[in-house]
N, C-alpha and C. Protein backbone atom coordinates (compact mmCIF):
# COMPACT_ATOMS: atom_id res chain seq x y z
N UNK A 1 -6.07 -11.79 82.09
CA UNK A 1 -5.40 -10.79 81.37
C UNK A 1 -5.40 -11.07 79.88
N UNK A 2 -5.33 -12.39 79.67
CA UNK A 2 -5.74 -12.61 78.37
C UNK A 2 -6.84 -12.11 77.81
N UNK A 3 -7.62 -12.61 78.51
CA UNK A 3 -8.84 -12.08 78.07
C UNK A 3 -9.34 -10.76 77.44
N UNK A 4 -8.52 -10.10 78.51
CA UNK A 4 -8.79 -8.69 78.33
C UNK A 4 -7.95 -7.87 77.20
N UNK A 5 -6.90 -8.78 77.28
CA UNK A 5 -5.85 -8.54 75.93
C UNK A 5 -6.25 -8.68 74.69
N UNK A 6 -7.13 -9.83 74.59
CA UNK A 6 -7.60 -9.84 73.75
C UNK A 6 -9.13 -8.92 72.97
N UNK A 7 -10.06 -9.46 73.98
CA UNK A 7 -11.05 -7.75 74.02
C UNK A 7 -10.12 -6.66 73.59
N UNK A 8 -8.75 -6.35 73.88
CA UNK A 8 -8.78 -4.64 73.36
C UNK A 8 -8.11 -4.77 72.10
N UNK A 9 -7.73 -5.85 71.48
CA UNK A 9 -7.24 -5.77 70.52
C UNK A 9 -8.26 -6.24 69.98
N UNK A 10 -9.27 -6.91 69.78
CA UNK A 10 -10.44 -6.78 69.52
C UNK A 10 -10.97 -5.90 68.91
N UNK A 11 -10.74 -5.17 70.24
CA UNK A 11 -12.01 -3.71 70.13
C UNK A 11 -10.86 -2.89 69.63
N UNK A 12 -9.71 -2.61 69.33
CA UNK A 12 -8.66 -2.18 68.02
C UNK A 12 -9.09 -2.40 66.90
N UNK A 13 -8.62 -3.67 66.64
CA UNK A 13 -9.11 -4.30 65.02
C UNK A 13 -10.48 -3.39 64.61
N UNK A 14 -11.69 -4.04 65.26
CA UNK A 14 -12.87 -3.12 65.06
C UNK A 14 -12.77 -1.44 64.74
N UNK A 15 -12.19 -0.73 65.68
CA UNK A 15 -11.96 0.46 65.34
C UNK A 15 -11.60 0.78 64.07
N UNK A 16 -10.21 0.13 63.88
CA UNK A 16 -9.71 0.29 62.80
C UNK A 16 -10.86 0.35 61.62
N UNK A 17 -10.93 -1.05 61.65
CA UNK A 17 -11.94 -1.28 60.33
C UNK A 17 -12.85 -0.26 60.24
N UNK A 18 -13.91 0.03 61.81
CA UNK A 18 -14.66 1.22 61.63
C UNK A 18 -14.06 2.14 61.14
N UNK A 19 -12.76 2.70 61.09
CA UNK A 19 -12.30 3.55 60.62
C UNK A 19 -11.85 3.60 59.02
N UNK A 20 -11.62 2.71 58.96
CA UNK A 20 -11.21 2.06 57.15
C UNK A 20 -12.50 2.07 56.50
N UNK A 21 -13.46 2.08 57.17
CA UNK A 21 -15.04 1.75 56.31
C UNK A 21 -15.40 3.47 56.44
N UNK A 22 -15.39 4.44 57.59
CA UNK A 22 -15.54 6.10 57.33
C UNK A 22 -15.03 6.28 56.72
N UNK A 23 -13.48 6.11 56.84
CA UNK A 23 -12.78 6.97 55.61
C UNK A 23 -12.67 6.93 54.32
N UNK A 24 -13.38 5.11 53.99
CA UNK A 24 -14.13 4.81 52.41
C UNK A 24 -14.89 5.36 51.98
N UNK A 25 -15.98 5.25 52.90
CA UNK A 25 -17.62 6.06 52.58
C UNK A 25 -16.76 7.39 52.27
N UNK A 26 -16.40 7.86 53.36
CA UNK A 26 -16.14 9.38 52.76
C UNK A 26 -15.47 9.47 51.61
N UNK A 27 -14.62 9.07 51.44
CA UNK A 27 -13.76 9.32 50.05
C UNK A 27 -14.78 8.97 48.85
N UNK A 28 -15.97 7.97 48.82
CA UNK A 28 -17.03 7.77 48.01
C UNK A 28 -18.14 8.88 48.09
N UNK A 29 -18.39 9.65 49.05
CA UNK A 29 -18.65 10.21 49.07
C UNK A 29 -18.51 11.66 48.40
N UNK A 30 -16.95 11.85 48.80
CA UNK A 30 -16.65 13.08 48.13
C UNK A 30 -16.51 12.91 46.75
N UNK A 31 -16.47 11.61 46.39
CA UNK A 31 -16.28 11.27 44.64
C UNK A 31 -17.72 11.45 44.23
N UNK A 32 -18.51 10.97 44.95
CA UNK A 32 -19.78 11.19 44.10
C UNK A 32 -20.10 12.52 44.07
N UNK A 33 -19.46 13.30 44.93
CA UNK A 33 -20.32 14.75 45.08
C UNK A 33 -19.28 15.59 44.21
N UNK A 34 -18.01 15.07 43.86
CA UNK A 34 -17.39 15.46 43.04
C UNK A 34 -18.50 15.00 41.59
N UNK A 35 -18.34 13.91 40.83
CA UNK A 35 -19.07 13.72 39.98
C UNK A 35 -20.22 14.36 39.54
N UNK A 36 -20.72 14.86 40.71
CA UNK A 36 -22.58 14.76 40.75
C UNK A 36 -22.13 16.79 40.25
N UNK A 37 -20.96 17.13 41.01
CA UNK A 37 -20.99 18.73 40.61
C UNK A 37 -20.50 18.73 38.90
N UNK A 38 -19.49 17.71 38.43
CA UNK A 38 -19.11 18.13 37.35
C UNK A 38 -20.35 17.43 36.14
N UNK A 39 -21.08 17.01 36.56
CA UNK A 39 -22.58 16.79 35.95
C UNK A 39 -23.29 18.01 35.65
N UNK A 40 -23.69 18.36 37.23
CA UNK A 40 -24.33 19.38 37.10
C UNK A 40 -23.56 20.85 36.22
N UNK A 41 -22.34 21.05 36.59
CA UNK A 41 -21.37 21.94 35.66
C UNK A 41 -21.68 21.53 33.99
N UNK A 42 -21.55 20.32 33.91
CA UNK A 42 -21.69 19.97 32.20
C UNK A 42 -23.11 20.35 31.68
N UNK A 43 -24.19 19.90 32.80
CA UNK A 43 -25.33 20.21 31.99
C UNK A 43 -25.61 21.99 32.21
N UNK A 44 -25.37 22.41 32.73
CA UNK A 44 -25.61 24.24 33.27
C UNK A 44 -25.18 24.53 31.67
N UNK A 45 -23.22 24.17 31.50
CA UNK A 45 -22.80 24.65 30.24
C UNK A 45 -23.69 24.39 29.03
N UNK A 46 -24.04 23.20 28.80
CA UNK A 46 -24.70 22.51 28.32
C UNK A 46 -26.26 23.17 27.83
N UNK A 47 -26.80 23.77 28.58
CA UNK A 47 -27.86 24.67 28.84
C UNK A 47 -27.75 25.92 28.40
N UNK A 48 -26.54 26.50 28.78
CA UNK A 48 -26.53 27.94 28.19
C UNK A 48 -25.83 27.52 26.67
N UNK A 49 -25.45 27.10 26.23
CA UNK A 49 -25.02 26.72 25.06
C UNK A 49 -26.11 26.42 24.07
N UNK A 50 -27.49 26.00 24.79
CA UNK A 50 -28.49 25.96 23.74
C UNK A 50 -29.52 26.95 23.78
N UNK A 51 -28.84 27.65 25.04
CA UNK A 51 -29.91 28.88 24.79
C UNK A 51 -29.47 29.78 24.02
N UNK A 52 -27.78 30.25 23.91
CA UNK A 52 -27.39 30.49 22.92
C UNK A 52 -27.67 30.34 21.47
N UNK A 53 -27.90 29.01 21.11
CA UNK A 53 -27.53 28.65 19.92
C UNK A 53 -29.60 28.20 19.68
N UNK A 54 -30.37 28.41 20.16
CA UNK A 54 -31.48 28.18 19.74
C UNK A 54 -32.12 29.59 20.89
N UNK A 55 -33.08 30.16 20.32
CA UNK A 55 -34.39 30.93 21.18
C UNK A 55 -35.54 30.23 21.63
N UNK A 56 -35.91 30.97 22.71
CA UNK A 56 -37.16 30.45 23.07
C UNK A 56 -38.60 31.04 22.13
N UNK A 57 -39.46 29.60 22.82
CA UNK A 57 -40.72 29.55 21.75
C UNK A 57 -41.53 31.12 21.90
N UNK A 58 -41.26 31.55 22.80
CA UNK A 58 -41.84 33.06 22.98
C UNK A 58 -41.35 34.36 22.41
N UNK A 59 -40.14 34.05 22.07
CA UNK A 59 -39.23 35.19 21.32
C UNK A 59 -39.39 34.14 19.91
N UNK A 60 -39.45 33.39 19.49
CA UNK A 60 -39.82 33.11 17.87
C UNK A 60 -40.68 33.42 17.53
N UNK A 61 -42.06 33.10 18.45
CA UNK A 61 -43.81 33.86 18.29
C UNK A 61 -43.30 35.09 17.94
N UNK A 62 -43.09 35.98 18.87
CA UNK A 62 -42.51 37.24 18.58
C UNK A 62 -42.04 37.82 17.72
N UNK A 63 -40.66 37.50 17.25
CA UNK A 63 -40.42 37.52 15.74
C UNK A 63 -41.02 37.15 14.53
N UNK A 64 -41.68 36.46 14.65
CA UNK A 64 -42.85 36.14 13.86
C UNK A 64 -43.55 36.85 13.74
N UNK A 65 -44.39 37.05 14.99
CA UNK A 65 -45.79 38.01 14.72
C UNK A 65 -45.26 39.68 14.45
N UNK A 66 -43.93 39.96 14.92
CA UNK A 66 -43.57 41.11 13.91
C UNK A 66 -43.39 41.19 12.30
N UNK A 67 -42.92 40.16 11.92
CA UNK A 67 -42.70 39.88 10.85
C UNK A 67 -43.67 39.64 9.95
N UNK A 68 -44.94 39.20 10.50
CA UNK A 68 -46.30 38.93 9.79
C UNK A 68 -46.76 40.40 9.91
N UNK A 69 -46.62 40.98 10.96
CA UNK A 69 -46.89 42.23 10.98
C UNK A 69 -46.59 43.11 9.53
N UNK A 70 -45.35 43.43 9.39
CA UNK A 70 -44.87 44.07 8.72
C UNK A 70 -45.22 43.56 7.39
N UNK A 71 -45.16 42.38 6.75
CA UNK A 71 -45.58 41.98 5.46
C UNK A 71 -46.86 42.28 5.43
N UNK A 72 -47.70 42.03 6.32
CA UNK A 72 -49.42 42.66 6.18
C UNK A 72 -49.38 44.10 5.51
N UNK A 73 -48.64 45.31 6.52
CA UNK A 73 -48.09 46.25 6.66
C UNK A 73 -48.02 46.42 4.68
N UNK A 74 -46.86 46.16 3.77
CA UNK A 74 -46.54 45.88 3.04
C UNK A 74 -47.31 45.44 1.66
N UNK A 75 -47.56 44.21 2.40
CA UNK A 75 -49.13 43.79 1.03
C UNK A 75 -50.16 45.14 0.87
N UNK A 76 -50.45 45.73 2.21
CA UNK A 76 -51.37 46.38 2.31
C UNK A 76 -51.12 47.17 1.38
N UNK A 77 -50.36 47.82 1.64
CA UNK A 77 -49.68 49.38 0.67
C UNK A 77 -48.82 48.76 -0.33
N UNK A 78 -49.18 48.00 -0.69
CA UNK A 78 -48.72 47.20 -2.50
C UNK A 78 -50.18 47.39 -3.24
N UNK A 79 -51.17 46.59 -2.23
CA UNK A 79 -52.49 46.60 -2.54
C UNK A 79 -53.15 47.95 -3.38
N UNK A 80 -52.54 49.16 -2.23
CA UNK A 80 -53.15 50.37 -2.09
C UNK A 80 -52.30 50.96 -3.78
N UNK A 81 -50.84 50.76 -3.87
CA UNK A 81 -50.58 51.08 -4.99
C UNK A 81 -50.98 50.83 -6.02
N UNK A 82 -51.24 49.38 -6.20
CA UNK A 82 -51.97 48.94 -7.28
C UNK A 82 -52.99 49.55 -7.51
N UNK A 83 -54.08 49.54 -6.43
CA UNK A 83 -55.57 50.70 -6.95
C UNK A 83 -54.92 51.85 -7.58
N UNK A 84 -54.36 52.31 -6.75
CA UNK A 84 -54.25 53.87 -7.64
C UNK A 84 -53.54 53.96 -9.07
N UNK A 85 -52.49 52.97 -8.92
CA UNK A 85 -52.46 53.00 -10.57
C UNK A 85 -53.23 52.34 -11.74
N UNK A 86 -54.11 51.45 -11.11
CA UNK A 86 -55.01 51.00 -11.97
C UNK A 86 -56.01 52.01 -12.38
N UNK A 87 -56.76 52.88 -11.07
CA UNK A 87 -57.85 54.00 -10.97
C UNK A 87 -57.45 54.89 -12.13
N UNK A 88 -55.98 55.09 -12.22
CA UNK A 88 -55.59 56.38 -12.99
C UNK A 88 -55.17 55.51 -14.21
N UNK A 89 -55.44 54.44 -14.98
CA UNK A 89 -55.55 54.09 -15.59
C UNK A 89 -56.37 53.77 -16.72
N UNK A 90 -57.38 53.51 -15.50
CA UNK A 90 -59.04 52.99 -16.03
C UNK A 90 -59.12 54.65 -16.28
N UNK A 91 -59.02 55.77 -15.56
CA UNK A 91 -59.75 56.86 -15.71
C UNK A 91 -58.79 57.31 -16.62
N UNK A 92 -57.54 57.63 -17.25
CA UNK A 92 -57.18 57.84 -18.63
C UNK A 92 -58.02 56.89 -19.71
N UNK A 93 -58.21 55.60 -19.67
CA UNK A 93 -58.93 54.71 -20.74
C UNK A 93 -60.27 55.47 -20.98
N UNK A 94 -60.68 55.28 -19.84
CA UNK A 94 -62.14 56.24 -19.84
C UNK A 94 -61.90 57.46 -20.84
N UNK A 95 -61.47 58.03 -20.43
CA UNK A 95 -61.77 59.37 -21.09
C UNK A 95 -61.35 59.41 -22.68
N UNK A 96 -60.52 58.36 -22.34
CA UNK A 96 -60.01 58.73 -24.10
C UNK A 96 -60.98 57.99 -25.03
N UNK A 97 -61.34 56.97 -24.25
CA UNK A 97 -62.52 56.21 -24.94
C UNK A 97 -63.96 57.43 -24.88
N UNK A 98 -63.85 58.22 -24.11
CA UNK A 98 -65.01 59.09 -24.34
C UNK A 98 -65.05 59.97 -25.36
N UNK A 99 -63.40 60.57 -25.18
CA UNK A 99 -63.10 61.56 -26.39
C UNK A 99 -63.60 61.12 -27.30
N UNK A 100 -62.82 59.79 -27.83
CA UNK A 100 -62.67 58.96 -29.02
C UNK A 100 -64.19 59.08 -29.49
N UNK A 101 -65.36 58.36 -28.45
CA UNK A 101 -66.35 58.57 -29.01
C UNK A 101 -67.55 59.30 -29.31
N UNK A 102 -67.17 60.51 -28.28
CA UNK A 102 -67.40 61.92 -29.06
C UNK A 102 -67.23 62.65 -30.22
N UNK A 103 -66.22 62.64 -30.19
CA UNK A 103 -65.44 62.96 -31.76
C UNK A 103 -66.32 61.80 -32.76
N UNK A 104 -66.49 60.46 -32.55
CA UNK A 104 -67.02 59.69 -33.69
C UNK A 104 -68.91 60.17 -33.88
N UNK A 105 -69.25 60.34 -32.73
CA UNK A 105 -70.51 61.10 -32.39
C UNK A 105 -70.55 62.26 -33.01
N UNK A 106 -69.93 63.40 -33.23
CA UNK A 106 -69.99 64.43 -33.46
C UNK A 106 -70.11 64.45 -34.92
N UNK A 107 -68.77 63.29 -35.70
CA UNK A 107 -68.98 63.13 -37.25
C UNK A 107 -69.94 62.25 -37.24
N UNK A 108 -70.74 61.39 -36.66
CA UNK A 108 -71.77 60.89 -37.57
C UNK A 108 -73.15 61.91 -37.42
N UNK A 109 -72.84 62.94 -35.77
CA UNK A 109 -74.05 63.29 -36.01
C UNK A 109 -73.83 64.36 -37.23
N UNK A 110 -73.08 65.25 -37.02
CA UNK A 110 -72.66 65.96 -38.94
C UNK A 110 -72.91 65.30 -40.15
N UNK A 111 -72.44 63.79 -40.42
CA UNK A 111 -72.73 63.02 -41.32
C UNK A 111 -74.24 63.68 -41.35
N UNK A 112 -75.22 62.56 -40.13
CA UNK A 112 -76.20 62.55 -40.41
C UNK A 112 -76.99 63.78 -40.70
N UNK A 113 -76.84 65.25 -40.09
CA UNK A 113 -76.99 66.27 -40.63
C UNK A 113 -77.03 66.68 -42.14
N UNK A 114 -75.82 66.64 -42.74
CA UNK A 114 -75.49 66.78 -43.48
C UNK A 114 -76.41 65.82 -44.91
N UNK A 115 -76.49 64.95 -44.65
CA UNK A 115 -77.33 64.08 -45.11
C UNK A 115 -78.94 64.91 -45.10
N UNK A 116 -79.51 64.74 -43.78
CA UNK A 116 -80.50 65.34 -43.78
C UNK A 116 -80.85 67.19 -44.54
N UNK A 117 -79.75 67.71 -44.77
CA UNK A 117 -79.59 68.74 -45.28
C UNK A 117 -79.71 68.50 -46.84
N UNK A 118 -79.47 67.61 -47.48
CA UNK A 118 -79.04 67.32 -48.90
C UNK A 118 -80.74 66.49 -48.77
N UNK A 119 -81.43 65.97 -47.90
CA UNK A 119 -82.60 65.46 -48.17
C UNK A 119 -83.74 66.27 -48.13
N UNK A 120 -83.65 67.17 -47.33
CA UNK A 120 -84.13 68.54 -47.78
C UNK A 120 -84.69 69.26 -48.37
N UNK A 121 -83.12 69.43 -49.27
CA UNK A 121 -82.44 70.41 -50.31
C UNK A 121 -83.34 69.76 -51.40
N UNK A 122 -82.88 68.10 -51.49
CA UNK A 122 -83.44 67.39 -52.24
C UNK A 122 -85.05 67.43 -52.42
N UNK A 123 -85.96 67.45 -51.44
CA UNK A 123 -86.81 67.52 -51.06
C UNK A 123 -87.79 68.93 -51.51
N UNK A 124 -86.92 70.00 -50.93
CA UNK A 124 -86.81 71.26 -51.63
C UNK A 124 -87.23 71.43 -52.79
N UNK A 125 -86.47 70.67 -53.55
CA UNK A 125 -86.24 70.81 -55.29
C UNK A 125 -87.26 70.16 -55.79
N UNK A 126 -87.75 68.98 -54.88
CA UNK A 126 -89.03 68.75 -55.97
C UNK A 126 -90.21 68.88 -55.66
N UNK A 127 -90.27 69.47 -54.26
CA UNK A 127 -91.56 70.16 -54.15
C UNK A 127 -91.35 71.61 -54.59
N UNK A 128 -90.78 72.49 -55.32
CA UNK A 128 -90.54 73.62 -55.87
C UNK A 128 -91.21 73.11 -57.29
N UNK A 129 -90.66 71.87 -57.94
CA UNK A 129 -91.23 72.12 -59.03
C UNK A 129 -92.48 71.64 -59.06
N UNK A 130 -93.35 71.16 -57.65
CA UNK A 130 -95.16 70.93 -57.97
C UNK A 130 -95.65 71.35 -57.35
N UNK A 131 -94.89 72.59 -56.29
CA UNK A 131 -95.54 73.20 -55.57
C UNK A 131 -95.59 74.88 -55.69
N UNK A 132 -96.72 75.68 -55.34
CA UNK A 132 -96.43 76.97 -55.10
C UNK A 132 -95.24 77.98 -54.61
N UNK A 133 -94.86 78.69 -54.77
CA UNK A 133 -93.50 79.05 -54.38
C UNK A 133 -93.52 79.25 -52.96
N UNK A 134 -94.76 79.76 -52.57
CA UNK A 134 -95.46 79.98 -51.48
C UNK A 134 -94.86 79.28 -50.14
N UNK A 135 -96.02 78.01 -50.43
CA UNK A 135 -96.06 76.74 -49.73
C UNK A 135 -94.40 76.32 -49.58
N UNK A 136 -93.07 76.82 -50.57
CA UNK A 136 -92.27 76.12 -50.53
C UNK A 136 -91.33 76.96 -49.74
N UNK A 137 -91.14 77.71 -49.60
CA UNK A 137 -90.72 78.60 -48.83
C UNK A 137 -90.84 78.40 -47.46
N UNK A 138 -92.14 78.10 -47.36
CA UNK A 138 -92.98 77.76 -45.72
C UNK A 138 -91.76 76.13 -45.27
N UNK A 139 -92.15 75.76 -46.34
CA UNK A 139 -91.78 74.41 -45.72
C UNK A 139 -90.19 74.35 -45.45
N UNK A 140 -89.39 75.31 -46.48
CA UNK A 140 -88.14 74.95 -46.64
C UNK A 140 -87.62 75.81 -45.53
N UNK A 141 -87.96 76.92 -44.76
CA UNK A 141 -87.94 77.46 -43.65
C UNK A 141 -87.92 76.15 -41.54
N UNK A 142 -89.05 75.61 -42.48
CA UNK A 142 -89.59 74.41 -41.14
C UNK A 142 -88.47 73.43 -40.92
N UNK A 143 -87.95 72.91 -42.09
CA UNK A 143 -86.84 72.00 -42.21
C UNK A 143 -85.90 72.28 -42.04
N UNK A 144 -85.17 73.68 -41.67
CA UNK A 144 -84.34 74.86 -41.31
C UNK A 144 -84.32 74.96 -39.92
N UNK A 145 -85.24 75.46 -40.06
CA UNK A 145 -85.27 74.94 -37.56
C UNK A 145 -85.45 73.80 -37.07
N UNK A 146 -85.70 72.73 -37.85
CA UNK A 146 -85.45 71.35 -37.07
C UNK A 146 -84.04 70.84 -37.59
């Protein structure tokens, strides 16, 4: 009877302990799986907090390549303004520089006319006095249509 008294208190003790060692594990258990969720909770927050506070590389491309867009956009038709006010620039310069040297054309070709008229005239006068009245007439007529 001893024996057997002892075997069950034995096989008590054992229980127990088996039981003191489940109900450790478990309680380690539920701590780690406690831990392991408020991990995972910190990094989730953690995560949306930087998606918040930074964008992704596909929405910056994006904004970007709109943004390059639009300054192209921009230069372009800066570009385009500039021609046209330069065009209508150059083509006022032009012309006034044409006027300008028309008008200087016109008095030198008069000058030179005028000149040639008095060389003439000049011309005129002294072939009148060694020439026939004739002959001078003829000539002073010729120098008249050119």
């Amino acid at each position: 009877m001893q024996l057997s008294q002892l075997q069950s208190d034995y096989q008590s003790l054992l229980d127990k302990k088996l039981s003191e060692l489940q109900n450790e594990t478990s309680a380690q258990m539920n701590k780690s799986r406690t831990v392991e969720l408020e991990v995972r909770a910190q990094l989730e927050s953690r995560l949306t907090q930087m998606e918040q506070d930074y964008i992704s590389k596909s929405k910056h491309e994006n904004i970007l390549t709109a943004e390059i867009m639009e300054l192209k956009v921009k230069h372009a038709q800066d570009i385009k303004d500039l021609e046209e006010k330069y065009e209508q620039e150059i083509y006022i310069r032009t012309k006034e520089l044409a006027d300008k040297k028309r008008v200087e054309y016109e008095a030198l070709l008069s000058s030179v006319k005028s000149t040639n008229i008095r060389n003439n005239f000049f011309l005129i006068l002294t072939m009148n006095q060694k020439a026939p009245s004739n002959l001078l007439k003829k000539k002073a007529l010729s120098y008249e249509r050119s």
